[in-house]
C-alpha atoms as a PDB file:
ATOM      1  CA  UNK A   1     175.942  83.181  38.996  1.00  0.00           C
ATOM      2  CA  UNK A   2     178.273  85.098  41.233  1.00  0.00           C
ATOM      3  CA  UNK A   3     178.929  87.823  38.749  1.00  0.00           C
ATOM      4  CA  UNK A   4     175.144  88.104  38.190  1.00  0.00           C
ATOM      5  CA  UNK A   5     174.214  88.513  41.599  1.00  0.00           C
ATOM      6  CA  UNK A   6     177.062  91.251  41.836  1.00  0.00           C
ATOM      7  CA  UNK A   7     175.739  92.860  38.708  1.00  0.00           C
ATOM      8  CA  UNK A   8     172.429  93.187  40.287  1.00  0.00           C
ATOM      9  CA  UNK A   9     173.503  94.120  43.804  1.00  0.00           C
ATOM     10  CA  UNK A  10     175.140  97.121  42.006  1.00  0.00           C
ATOM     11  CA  UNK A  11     172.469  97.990  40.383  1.00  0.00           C
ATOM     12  CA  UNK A  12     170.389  97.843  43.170  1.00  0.00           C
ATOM     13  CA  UNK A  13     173.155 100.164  45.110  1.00  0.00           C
ATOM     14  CA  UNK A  14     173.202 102.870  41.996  1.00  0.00           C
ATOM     15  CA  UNK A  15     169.348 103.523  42.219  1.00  0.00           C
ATOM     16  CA  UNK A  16     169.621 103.779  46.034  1.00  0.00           C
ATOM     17  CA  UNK A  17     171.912 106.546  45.406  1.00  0.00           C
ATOM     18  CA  UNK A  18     170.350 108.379  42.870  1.00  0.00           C
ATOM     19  CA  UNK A  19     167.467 108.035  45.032  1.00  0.00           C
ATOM     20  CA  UNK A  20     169.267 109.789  47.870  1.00  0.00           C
ATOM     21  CA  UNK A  21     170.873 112.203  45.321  1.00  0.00           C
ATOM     22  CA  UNK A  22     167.718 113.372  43.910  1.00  0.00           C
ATOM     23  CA  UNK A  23     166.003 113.561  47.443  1.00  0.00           C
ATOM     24  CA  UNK A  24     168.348 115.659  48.862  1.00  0.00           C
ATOM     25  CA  UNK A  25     168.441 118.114  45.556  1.00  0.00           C
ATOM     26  CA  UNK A  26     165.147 117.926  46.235  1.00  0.00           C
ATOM     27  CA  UNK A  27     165.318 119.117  50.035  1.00  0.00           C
ATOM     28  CA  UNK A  28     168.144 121.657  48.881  1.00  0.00           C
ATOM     29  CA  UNK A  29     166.087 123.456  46.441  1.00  0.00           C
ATOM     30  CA  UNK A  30     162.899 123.355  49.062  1.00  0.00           C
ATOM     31  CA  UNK A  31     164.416 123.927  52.751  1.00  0.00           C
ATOM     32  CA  UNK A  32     160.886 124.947  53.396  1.00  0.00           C
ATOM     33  CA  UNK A  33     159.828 121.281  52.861  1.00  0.00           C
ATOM     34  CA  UNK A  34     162.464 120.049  54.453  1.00  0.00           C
ATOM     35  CA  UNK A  35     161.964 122.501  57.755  1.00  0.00           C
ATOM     36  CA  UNK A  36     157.775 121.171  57.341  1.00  0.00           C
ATOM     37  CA  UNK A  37     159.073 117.232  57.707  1.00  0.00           C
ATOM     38  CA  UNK A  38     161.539 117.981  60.416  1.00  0.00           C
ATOM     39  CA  UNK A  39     159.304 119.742  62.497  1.00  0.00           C
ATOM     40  CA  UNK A  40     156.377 116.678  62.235  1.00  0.00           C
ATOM     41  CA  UNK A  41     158.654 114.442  62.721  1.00  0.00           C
ATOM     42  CA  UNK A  42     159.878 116.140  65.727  1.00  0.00           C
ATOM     43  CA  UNK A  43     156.592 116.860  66.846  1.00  0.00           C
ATOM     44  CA  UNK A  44     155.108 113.583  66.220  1.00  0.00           C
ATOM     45  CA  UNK A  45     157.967 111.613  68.188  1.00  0.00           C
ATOM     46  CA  UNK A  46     157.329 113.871  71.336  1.00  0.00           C
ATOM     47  CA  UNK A  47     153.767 112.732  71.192  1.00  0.00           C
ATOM     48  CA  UNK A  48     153.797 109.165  70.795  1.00  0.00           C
ATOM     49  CA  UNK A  49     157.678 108.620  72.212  1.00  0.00           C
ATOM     50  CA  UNK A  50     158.393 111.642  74.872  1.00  0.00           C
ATOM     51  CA  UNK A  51     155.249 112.693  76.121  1.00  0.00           C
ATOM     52  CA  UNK A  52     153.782 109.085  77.564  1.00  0.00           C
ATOM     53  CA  UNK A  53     157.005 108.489  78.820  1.00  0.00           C
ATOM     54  CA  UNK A  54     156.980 111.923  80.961  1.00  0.00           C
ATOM     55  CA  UNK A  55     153.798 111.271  81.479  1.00  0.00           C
ATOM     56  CA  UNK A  56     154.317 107.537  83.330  1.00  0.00           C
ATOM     57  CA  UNK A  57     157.151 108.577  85.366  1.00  0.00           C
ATOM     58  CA  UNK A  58     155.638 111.626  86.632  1.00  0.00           C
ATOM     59  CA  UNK A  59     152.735 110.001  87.704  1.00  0.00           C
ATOM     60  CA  UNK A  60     155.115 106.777  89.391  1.00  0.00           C
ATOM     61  CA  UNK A  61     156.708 109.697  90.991  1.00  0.00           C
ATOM     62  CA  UNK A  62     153.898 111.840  92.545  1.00  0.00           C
ATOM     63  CA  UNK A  63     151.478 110.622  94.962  1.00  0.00           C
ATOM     64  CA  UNK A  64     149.560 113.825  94.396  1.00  0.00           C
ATOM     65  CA  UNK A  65     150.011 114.788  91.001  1.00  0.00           C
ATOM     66  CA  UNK A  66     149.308 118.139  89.819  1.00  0.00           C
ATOM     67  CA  UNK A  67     148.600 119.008  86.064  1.00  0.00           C
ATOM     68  CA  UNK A  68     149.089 122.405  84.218  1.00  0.00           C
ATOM     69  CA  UNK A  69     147.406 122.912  80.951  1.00  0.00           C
ATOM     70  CA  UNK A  70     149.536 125.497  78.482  1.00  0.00           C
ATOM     71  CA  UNK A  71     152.976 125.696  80.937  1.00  0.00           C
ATOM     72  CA  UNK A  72     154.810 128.164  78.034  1.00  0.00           C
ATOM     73  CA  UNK A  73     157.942 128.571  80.042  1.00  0.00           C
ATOM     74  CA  UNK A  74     156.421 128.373  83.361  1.00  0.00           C
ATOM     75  CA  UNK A  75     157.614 125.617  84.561  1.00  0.00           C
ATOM     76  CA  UNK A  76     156.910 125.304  88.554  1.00  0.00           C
ATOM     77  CA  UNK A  77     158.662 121.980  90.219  1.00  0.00           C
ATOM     78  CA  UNK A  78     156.328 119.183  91.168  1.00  0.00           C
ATOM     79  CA  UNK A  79     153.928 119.656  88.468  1.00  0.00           C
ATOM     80  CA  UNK A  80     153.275 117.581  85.116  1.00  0.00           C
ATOM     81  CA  UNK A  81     153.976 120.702  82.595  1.00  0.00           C
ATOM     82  CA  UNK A  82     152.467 120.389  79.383  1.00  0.00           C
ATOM     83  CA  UNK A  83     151.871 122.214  76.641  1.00  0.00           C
ATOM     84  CA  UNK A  84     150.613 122.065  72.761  1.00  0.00           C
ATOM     85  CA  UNK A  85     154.155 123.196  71.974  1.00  0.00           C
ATOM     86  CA  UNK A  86     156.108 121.147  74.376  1.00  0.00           C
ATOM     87  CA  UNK A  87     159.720 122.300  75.340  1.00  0.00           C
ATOM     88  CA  UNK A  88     162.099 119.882  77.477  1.00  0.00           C
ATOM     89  CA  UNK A  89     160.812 118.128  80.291  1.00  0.00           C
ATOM     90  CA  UNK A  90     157.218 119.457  78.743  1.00  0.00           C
ATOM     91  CA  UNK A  91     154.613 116.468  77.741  1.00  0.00           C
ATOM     92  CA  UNK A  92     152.279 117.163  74.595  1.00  0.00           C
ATOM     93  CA  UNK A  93     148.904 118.379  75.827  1.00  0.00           C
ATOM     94  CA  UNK A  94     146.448 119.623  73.593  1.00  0.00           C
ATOM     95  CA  UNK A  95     143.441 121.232  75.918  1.00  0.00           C
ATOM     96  CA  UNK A  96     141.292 121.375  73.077  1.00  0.00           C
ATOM     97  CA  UNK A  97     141.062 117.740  73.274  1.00  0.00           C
ATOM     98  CA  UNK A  98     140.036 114.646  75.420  1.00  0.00           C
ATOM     99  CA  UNK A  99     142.564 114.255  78.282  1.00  0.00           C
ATOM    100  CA  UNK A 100     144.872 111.567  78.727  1.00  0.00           C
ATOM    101  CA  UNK A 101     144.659 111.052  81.881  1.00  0.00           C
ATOM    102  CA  UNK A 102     142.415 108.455  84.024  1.00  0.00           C
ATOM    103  CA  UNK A 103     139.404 109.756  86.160  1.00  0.00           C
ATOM    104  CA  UNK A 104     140.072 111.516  89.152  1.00  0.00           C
ATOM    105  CA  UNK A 105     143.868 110.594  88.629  1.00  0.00           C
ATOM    106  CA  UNK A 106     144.916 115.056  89.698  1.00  0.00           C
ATOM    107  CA  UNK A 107     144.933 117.108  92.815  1.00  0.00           C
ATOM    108  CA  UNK A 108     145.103 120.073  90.899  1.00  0.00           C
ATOM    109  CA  UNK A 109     144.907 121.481  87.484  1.00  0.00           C
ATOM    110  CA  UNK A 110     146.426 124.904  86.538  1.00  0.00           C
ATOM    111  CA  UNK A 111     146.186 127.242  83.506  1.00  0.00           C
ATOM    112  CA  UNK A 112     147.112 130.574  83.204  1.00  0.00           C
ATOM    113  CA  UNK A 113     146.921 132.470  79.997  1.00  0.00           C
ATOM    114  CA  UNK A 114     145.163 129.631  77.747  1.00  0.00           C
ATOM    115  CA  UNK A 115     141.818 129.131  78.347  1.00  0.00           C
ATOM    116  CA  UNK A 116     141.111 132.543  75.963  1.00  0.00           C
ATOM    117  CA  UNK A 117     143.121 129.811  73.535  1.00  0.00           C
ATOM    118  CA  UNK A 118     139.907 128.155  72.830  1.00  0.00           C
ATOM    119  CA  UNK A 119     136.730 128.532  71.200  1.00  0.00           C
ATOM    120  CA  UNK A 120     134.041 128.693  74.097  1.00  0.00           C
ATOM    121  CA  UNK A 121     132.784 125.585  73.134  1.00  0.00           C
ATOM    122  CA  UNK A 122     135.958 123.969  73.451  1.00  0.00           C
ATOM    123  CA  UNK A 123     136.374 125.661  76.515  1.00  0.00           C
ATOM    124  CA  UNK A 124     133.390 124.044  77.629  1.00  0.00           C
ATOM    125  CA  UNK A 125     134.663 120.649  77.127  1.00  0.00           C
ATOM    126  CA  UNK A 126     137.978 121.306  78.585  1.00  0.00           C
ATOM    127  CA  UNK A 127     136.744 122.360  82.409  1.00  0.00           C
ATOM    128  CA  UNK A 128     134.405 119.304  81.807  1.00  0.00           C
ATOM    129  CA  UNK A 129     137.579 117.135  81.555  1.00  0.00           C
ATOM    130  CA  UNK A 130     139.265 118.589  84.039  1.00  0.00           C
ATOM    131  CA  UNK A 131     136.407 118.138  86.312  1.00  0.00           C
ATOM    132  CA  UNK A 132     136.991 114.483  85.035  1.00  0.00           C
ATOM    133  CA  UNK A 133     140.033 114.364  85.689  1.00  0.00           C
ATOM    134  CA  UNK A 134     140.249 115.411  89.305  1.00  0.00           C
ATOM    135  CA  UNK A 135     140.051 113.844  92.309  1.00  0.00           C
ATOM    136  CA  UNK A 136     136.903 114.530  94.400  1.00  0.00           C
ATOM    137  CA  UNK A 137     138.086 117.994  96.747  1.00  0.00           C
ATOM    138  CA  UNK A 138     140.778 119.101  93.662  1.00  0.00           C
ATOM    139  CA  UNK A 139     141.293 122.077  92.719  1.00  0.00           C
ATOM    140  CA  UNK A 140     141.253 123.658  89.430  1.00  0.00           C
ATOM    141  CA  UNK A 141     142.847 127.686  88.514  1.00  0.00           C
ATOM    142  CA  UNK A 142     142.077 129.596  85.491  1.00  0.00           C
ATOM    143  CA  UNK A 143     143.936 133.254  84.771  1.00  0.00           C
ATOM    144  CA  UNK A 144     143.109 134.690  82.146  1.00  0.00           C
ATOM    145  CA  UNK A 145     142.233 138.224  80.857  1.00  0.00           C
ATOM    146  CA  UNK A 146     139.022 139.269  81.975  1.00  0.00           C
ATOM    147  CA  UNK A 147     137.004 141.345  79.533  1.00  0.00           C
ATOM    148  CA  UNK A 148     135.845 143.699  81.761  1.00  0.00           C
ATOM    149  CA  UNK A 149     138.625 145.529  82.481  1.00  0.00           C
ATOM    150  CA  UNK A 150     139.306 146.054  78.887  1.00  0.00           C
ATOM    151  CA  UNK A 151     135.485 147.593  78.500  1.00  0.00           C
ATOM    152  CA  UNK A 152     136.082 149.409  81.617  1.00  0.00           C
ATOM    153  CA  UNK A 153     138.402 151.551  79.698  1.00  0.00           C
ATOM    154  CA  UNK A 154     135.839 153.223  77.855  1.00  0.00           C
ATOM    155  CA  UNK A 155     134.614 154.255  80.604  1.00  0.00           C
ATOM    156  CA  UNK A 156     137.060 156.648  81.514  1.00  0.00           C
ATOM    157  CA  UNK A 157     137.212 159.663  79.181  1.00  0.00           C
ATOM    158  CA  UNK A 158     140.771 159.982  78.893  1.00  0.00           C
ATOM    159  CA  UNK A 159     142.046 156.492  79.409  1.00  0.00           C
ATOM    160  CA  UNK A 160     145.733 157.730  78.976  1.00  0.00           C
ATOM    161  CA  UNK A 161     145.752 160.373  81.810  1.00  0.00           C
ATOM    162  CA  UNK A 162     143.121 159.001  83.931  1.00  0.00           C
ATOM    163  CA  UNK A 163     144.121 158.089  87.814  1.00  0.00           C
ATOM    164  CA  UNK A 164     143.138 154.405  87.821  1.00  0.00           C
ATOM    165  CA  UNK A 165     143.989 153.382  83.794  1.00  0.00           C
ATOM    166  CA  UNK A 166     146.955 155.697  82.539  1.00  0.00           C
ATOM    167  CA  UNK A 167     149.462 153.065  83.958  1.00  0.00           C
ATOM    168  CA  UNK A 168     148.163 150.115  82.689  1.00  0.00           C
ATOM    169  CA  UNK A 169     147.676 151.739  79.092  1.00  0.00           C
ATOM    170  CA  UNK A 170     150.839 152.631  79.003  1.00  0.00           C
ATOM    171  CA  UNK A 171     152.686 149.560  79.868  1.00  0.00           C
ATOM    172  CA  UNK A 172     150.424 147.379  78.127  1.00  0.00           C
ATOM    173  CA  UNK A 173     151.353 149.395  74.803  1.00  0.00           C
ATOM    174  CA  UNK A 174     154.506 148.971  75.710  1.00  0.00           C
ATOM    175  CA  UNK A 175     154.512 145.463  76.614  1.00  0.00           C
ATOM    176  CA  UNK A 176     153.111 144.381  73.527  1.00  0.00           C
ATOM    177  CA  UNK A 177     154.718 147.068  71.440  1.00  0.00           C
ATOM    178  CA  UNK A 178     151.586 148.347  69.913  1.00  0.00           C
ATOM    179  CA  UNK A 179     150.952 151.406  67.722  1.00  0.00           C
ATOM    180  CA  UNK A 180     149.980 154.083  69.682  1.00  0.00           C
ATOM    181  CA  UNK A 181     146.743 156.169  68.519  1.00  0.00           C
ATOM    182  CA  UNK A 182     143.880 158.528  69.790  1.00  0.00           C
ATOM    183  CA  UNK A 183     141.960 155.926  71.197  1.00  0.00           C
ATOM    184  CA  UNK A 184     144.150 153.663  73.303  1.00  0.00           C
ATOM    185  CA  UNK A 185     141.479 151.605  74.411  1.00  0.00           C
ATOM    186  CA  UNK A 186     140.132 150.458  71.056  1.00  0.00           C
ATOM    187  CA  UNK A 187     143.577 149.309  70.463  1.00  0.00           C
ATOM    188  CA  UNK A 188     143.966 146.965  73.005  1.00  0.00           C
ATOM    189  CA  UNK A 189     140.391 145.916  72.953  1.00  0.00           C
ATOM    190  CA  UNK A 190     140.464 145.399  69.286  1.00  0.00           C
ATOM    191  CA  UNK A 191     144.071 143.835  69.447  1.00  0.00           C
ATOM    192  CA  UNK A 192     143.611 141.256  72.638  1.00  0.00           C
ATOM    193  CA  UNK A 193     141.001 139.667  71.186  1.00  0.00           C
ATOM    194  CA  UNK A 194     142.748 139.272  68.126  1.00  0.00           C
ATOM    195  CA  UNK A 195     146.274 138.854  69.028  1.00  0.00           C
ATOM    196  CA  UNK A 196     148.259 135.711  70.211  1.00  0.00           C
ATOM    197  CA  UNK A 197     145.703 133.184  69.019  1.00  0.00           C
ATOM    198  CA  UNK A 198     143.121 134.449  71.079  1.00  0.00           C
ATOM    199  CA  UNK A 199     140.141 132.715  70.576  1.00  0.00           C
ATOM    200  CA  UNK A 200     137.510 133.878  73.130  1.00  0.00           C
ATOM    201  CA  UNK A 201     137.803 136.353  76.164  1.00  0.00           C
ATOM    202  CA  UNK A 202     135.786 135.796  79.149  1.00  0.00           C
ATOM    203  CA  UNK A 203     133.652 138.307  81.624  1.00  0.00           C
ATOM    204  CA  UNK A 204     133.946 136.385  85.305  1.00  0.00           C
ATOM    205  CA  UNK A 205     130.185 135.741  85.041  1.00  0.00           C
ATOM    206  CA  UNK A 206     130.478 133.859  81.944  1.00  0.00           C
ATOM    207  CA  UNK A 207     133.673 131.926  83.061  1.00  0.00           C
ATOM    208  CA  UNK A 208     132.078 130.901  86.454  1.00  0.00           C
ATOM    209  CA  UNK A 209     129.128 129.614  84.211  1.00  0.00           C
ATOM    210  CA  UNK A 210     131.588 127.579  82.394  1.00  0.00           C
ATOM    211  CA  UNK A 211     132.959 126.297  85.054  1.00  0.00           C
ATOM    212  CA  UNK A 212     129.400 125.517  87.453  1.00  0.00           C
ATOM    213  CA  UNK A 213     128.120 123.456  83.722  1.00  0.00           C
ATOM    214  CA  UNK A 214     131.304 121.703  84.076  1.00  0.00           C
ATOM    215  CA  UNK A 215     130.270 120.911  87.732  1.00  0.00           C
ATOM    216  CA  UNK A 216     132.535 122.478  90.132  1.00  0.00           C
ATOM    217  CA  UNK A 217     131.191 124.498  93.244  1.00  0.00           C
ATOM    218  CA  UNK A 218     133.222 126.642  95.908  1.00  0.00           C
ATOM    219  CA  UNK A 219     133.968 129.396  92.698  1.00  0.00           C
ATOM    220  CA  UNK A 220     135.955 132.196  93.838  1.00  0.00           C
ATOM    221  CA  UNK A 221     137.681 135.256  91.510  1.00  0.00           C
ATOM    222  CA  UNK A 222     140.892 136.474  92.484  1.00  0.00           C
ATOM    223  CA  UNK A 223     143.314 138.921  91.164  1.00  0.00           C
ATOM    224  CA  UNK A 224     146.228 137.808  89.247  1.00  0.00           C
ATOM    225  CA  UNK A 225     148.630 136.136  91.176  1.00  0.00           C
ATOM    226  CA  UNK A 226     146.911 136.273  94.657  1.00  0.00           C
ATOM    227  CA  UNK A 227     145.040 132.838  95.926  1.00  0.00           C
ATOM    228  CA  UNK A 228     144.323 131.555  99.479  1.00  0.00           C
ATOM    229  CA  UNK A 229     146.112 127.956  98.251  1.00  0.00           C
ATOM    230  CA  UNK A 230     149.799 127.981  98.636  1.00  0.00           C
ATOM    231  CA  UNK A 231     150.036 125.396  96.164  1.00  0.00           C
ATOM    232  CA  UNK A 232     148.498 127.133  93.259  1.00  0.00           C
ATOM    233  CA  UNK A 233     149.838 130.593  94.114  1.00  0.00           C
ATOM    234  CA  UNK A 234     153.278 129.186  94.581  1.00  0.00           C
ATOM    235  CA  UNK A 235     152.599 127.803  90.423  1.00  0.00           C
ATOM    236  CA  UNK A 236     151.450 131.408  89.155  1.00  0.00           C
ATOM    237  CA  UNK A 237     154.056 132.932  86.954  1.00  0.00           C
ATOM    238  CA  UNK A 238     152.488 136.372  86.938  1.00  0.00           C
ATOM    239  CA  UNK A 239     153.990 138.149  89.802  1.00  0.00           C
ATOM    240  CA  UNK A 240     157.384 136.770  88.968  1.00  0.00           C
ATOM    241  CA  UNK A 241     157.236 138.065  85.014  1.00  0.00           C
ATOM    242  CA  UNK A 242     158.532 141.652  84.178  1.00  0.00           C
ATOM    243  CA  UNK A 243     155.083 142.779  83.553  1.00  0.00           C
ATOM    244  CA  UNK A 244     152.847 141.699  86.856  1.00  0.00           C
ATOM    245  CA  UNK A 245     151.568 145.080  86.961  1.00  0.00           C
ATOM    246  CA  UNK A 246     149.829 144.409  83.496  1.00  0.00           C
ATOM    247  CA  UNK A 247     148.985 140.947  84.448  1.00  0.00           C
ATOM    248  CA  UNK A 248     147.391 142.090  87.751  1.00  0.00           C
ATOM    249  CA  UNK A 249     144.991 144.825  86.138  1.00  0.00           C
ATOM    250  CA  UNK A 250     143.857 142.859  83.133  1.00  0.00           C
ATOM    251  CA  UNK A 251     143.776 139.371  84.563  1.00  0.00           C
ATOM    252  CA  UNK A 252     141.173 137.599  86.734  1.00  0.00           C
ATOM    253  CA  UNK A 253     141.831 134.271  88.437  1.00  0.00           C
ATOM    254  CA  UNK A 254     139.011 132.051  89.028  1.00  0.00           C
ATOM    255  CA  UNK A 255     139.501 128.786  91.476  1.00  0.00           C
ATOM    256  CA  UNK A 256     137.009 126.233  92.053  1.00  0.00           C
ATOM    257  CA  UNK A 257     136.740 122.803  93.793  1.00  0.00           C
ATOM    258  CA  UNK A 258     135.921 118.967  92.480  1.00  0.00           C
END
């Protein structure tokens, strides 16, 4: 009986390690499969594990809790930081989707550089969740490049020497290391709408539109980095990054109220 049970305990043992054996031949000959599993695995334990964890003790912690939606690497102290591609310290926030947050539960809600992200539908239905989301007299900030100033460059017949767009055109090239040609401004045009994931750029009349359907009032445009609310100038990254003189010409902020 003994010897039987050992026989088939072995047995049992030598398949688990062929098992293992072939699985990691397996992974060895496709690290590409391997590097796919890791990095869902990862992923999915900072969504179920990390992120409602940051979540509860940020909101335990904060008796006026501030949200911002796409943080990158702006990461401004006091706020929850989130982000579809979380880093440390970062919860798991896709804006595309419903919220996870309870109504009226934020003081503010910040975004800068990810609302152009989205499709304008799903635009749509974020500023109607963060209008959810905040508590009556909160504050929500959008920056994000504003279309105009991208068309405005057309208007200028020499966009590369002219007075009021030669900087920008050449710094933005720069910035984004793109190939220089005859016509500068159907470059960037072409290539910011294109580039980075960019789903949808905005005019300020048709963000403000998205913003009053959503329900918020008090709507005011500033430039890039400028705001009237210490709080949410204090959270813009643009003036401190190494290209705020970009940021200020082809960014618009828009704030409104809850």
């Amino acid at each position: 009986m003994k010897t039987h049970f050992e026989s088939r305990w072995a047995n049992h043992a030598a398949r688990a390690v062929l098992t293992l054996a072939a699985v990691g031949l397996f992974f060895a000959m496709r690290p590409d499969i391997y590097g796919y599993m890791g990095t869902h695995v990862r992923a999915d334990y900072q969504r179920k594990i990390v992120t409602p964890k940051i979540i509860d003790e940020y909101m335990r912690a904060n008796k006026a809790p501030k949200l911002q939606i796409g943080a990158g690497s702006n990461n401004p102290a006091g706020w929850l930081n989130t982000d579809i591609e979380p880093t440390a310290q970062q919860a798991y926030v896709d804006a595309s989707q419903h919220l996870p947050f309870a109504d009226g539960s934020f003081y503010y809600v910040f975004g800068e550089h990810v609302i152009e992200h989205l499709t304008y539908d799903d635009g749509l239905a974020f500023f109607k969740e963060a209008h959810r989301i905040l508590a009556p007299g909160g504050k929500i900030r959008m920056v994000t490049p504003n279309l105009l100033q991208y068309i405005s460059l057309f208007n200028e017949p020499d966009p590369e020497h002219s007075p009021r767009t030669s900087h920008f055109v050449a710094r933005k090239l720069e910035a984004q290391d793109w190939t220089k040609t005859v016509d500068p401004a159907g470059m960037i045009l072409n290539n910011q709408m294109r580039w980075f994931g960019h789903q949808f750029l905005y005019s300020p009349r048709m963000l403000r539109a998205s913003m009053e359907q959503a329900g918020f009032t008090n709507i005011r445009e500033y430039v890039a980095g400028e705001s009237e609310d210490p709080v949410l100038k204090a959270a813009d990254f643009g003036p401190g990054t190494e290209y705020k003189d970009v940021n200020a010409f082809e960014a618009m902020a828009l704030e409104a109220t809850r």
